[in-house]
Protein backbone atom coordinates (compact mmCIF):
# COMPACT_ATOMS: atom_id res chain seq x y z
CA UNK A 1 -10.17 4.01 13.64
CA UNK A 2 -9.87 0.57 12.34
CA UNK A 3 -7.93 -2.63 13.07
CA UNK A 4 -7.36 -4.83 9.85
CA UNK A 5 -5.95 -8.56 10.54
CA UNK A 6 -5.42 -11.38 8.47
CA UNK A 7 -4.81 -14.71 10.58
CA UNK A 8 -3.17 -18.45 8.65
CA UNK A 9 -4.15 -17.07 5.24
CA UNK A 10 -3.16 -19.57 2.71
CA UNK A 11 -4.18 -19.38 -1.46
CA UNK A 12 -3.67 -22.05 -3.67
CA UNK A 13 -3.63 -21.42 -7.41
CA UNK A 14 -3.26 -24.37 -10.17
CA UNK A 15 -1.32 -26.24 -7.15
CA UNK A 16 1.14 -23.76 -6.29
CA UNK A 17 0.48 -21.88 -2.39
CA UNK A 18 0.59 -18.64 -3.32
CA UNK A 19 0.31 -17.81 0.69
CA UNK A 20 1.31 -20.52 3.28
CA UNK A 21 -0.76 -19.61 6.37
CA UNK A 22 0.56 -15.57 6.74
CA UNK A 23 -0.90 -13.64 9.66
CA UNK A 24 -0.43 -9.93 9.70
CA UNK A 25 -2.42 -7.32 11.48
CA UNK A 26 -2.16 -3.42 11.23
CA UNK A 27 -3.84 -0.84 13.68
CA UNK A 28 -4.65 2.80 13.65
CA UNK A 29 -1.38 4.93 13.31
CA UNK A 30 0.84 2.24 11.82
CA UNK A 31 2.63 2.60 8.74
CA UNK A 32 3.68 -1.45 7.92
CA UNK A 33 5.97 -1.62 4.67
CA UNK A 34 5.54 -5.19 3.15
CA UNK A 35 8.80 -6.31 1.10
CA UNK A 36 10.04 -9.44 -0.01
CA UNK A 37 11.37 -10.44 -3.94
CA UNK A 38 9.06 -11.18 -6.88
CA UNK A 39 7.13 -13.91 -6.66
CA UNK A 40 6.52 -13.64 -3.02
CA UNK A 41 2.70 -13.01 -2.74
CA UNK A 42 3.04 -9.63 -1.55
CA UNK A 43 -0.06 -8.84 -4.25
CA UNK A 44 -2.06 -11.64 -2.99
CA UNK A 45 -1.82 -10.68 0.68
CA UNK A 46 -2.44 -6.94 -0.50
CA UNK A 47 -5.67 -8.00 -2.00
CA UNK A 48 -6.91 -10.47 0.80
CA UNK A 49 -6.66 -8.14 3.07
CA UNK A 50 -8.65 -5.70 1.35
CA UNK A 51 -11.30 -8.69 0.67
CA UNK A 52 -10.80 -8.75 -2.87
CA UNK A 53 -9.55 -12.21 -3.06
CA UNK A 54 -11.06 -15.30 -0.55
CA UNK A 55 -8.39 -17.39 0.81
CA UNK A 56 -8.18 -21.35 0.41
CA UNK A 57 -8.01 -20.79 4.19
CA UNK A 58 -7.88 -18.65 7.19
CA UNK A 59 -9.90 -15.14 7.38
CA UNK A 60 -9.58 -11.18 7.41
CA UNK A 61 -11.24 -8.87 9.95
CA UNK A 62 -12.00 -5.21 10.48
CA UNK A 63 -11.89 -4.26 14.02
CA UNK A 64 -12.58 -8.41 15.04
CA UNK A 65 -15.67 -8.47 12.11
CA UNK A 66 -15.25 -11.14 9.73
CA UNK A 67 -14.65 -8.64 6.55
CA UNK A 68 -16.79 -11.08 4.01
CA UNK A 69 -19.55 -9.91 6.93
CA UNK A 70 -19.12 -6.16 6.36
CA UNK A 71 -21.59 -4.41 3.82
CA UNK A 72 -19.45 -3.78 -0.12
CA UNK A 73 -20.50 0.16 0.90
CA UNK A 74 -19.41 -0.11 4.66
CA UNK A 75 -16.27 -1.43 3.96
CA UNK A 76 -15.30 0.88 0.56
CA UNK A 77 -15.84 4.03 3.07
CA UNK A 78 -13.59 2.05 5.53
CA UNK A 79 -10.53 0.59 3.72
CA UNK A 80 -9.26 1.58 0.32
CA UNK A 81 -6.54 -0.43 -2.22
CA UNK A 82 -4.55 1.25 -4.24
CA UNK A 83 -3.20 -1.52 -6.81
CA UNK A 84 -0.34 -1.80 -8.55
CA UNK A 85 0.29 -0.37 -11.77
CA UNK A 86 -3.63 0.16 -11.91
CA UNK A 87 -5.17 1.65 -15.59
CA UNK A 88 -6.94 4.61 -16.52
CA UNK A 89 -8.68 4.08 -19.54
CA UNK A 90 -11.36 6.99 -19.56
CA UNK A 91 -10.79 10.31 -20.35
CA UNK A 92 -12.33 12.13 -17.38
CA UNK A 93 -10.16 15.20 -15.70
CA UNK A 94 -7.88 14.97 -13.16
CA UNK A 95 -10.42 16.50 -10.82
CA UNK A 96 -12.87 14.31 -11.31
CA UNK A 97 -10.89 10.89 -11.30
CA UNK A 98 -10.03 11.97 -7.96
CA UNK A 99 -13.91 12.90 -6.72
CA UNK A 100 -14.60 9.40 -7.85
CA UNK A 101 -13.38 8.63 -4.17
CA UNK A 102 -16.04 10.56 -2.81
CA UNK A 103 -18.29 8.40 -4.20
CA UNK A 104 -18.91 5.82 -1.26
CA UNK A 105 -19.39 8.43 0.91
CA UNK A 106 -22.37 9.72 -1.34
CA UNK A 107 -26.05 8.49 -1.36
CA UNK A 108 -27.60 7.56 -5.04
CA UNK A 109 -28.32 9.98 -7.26
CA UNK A 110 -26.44 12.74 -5.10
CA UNK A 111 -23.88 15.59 -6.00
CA UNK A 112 -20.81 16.13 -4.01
CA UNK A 113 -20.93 18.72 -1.54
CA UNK A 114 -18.82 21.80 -0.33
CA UNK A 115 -17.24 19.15 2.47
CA UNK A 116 -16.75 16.52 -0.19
CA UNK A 117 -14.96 19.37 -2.64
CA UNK A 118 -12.48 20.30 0.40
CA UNK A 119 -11.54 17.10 0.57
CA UNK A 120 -10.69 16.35 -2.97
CA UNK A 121 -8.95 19.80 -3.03
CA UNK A 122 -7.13 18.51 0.14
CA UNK A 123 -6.39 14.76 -1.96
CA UNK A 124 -4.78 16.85 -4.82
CA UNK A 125 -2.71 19.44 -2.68
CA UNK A 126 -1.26 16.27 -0.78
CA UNK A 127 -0.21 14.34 -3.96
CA UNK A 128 1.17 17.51 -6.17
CA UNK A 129 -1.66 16.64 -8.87
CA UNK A 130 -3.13 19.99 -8.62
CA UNK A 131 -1.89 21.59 -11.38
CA UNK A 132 -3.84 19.38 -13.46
CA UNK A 133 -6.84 19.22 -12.30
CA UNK A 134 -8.22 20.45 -15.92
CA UNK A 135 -6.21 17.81 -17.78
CA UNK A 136 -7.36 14.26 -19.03
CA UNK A 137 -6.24 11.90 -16.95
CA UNK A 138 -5.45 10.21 -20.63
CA UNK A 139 -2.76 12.42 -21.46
CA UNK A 140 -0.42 12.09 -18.11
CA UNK A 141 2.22 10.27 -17.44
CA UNK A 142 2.68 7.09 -15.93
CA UNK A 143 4.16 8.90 -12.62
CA UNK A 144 1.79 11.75 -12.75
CA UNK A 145 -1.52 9.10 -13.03
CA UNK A 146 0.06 7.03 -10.04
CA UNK A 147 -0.49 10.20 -7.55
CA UNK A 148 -3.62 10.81 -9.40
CA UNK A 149 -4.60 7.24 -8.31
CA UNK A 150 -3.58 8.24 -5.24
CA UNK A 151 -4.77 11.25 -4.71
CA UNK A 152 -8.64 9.33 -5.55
CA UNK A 153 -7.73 6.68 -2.64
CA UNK A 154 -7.30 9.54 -0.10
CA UNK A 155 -10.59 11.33 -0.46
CA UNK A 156 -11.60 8.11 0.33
CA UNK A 157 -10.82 9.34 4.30
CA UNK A 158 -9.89 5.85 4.56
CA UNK A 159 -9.31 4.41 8.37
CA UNK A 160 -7.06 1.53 6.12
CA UNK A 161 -4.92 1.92 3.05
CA UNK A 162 -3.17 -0.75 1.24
CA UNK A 163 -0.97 0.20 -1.37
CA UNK A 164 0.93 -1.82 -3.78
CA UNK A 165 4.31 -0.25 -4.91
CA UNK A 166 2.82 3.09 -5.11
CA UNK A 167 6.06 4.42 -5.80
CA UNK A 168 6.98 2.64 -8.72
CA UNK A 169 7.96 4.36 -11.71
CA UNK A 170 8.27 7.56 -10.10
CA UNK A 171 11.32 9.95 -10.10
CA UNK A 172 13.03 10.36 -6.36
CA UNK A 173 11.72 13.35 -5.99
CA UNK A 174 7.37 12.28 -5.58
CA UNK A 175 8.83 8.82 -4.35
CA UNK A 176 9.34 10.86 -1.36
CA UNK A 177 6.54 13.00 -1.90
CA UNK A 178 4.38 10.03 -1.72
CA UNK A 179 6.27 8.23 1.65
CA UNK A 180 5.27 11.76 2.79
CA UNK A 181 1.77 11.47 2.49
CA UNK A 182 1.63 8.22 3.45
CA UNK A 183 3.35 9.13 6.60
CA UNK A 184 1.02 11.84 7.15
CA UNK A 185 -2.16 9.74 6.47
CA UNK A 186 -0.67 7.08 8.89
CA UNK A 187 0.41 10.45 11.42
CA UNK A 188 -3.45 11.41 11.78
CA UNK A 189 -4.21 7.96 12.52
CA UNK A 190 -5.04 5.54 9.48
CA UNK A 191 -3.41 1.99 8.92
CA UNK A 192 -1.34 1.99 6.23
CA UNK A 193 0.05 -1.12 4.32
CA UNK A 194 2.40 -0.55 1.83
CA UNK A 195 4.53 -3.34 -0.60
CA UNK A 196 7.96 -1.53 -1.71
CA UNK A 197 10.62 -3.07 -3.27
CA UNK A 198 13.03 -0.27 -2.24
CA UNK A 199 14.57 -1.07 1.31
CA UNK A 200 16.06 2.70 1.60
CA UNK A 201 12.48 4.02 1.91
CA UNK A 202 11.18 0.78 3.80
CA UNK A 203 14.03 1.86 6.27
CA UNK A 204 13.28 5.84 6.57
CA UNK A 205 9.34 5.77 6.61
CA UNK A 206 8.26 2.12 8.18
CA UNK A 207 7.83 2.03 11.67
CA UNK A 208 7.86 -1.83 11.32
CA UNK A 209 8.42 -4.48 8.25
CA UNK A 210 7.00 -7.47 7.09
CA UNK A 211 9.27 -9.65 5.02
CA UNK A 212 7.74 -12.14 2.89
CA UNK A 213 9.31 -15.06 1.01
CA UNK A 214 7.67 -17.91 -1.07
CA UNK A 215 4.59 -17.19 0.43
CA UNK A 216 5.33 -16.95 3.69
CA UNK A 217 6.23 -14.31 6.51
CA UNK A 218 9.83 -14.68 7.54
CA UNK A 219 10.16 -11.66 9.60
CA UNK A 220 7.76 -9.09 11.12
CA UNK A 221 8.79 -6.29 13.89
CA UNK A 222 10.50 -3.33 14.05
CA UNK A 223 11.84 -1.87 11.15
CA UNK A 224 15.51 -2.30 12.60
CA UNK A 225 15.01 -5.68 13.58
CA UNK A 226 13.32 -6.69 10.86
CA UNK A 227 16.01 -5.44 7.73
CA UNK A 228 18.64 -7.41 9.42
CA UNK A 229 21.73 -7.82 6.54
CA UNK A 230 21.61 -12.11 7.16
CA UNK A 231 18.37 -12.28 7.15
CA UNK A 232 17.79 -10.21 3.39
CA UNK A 233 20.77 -11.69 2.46
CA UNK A 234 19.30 -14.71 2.64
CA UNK A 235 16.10 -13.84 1.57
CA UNK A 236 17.01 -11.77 -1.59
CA UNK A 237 20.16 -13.25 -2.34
CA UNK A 238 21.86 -10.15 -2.39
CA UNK A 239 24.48 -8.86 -0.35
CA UNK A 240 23.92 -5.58 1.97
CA UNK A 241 26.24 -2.55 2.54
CA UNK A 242 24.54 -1.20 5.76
CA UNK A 243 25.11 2.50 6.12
CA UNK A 244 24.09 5.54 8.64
CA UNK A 245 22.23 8.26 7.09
CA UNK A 246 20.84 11.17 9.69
CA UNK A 247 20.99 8.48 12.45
CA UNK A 248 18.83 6.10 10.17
CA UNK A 249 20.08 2.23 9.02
CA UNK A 250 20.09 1.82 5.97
CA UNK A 251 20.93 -1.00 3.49
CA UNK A 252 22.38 -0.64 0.04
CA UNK A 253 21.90 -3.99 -1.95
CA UNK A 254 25.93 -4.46 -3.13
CA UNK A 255 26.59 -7.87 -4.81
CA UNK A 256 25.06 -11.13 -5.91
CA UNK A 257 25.61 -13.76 -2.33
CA UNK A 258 23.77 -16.43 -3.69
CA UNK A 259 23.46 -17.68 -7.44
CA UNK A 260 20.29 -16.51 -9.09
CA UNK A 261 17.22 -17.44 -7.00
């Protein structure tokens, strides 16, 4: 499995620093939730570390490889990003958006086999999608294409995932369906990144938490020490209730503590 790191990554865009010199690394088994208010270049971190963006400075490597190094195929079998709020603008089935993550794994011109079918199958079961296999991906939700876009980054059999807010618009009930999988992906050994906004589930599925603030990593350890109540206070400008659920922390934003950020 595969080590991802990111060391003094800084972007500048139309002279703003987007990212002030973060470092984060993730290994195999790790499930890292990234958090930190609007505006904090949780995206832009996402997406270097995947290689989709080139910092102003600093670097990203896969297990100590400089990722710009790695072949475009190599790495797509390797590491797969699952971005925010992505689109689906073509009316193929549910089935086959999802086998569309197969597709680094297959040589030109060649058909999916029985192995590449279980997995899809195994994608589908994992993110409730199923059921609608036969439907247009067109004609779903907004909640029900976010698992399908999930679904099609699993039969990947990525060693990384990064995914951005992959819970988002989603009723309580697949929110936790998708920590689930996550968990489980991270449980049979992948590293998983992923950027929620919700602290609840940052608390019950992260292992460990990096917080991020105007660019730039303000805390990063475990997830206990890492949502302390002065710290997000400070952070978010919000004020924390902490509370003890099944012998987990948690922390229920309560009040404006600062004025608006």
């Amino acid at each position: 499995m595969s080590r991802l790191a990111g060391r003094d990554l800084r972007v500048v865009r139309a002279g703003r620093t987007i990212l002030a010199d973060a470092t984060l690394s993730v290994g195999p088994g790790e499930l890292v939730g990234l958090i930190g208010p609007n505006g904090a270049g949780k995206t832009t971190l996402l997406r270097c570390l995947a290689g989709l963006i080139r910092p102003d400075g600093g670097g990203v490597s896969l297990c100590g490889r400089d990722i710009a190094s790695v072949p475009r195929a190599a790495l797509a079998r390797r590491v797969a990003y699952l971005a925010q709020g992505a689109e689906v603008n073509w009316p193929l089935t549910v089935d086959r958006a999802v086998a569309l993550g197969r597709l680094p794994h297959i040589g030109p011109w060649q058909r999916p086999g029985a192995a590449d079918a279980a997995v899809i199958a195994d994608a589908m079961e994992r993110c409730g999608v199923s059921d609608l296999k036969e439907r247009p991906v067109t004609t779903l939700s907004g909640g029900e294409r976010a698992r399908v876009l999930l679904a099609r980054a699993l039969a990947v059999r990525p060693e990384v995932l990064l995914a951005d807010e992959p819970v988002a618009g989603l009723d309580p009930h697949h929110q936790l369906r998708v920590m689930d999988v996550l968990a489980g992906l991270a449980g049979d050994g992948a590293a998983v990144v992923v950027v929620l906004h919700d602290l609840t589930l940052a608390a019950r599925y992260c292992g460990r938490v990096v917080l991020l603030d105007k660019g730039a990593i303000v805390a990063d350890g475990p997830t206990g020490e890492a949502l302390r109540t002065d710290l997000l206070e400070a952070v978010y400008g919000v004020g924390m209730v902490p509370l003890d659920v099944d012998g987990t922390r948690i922390l229920l934003p309560w009040r404006h503590a600062t004025p608006d950020r």
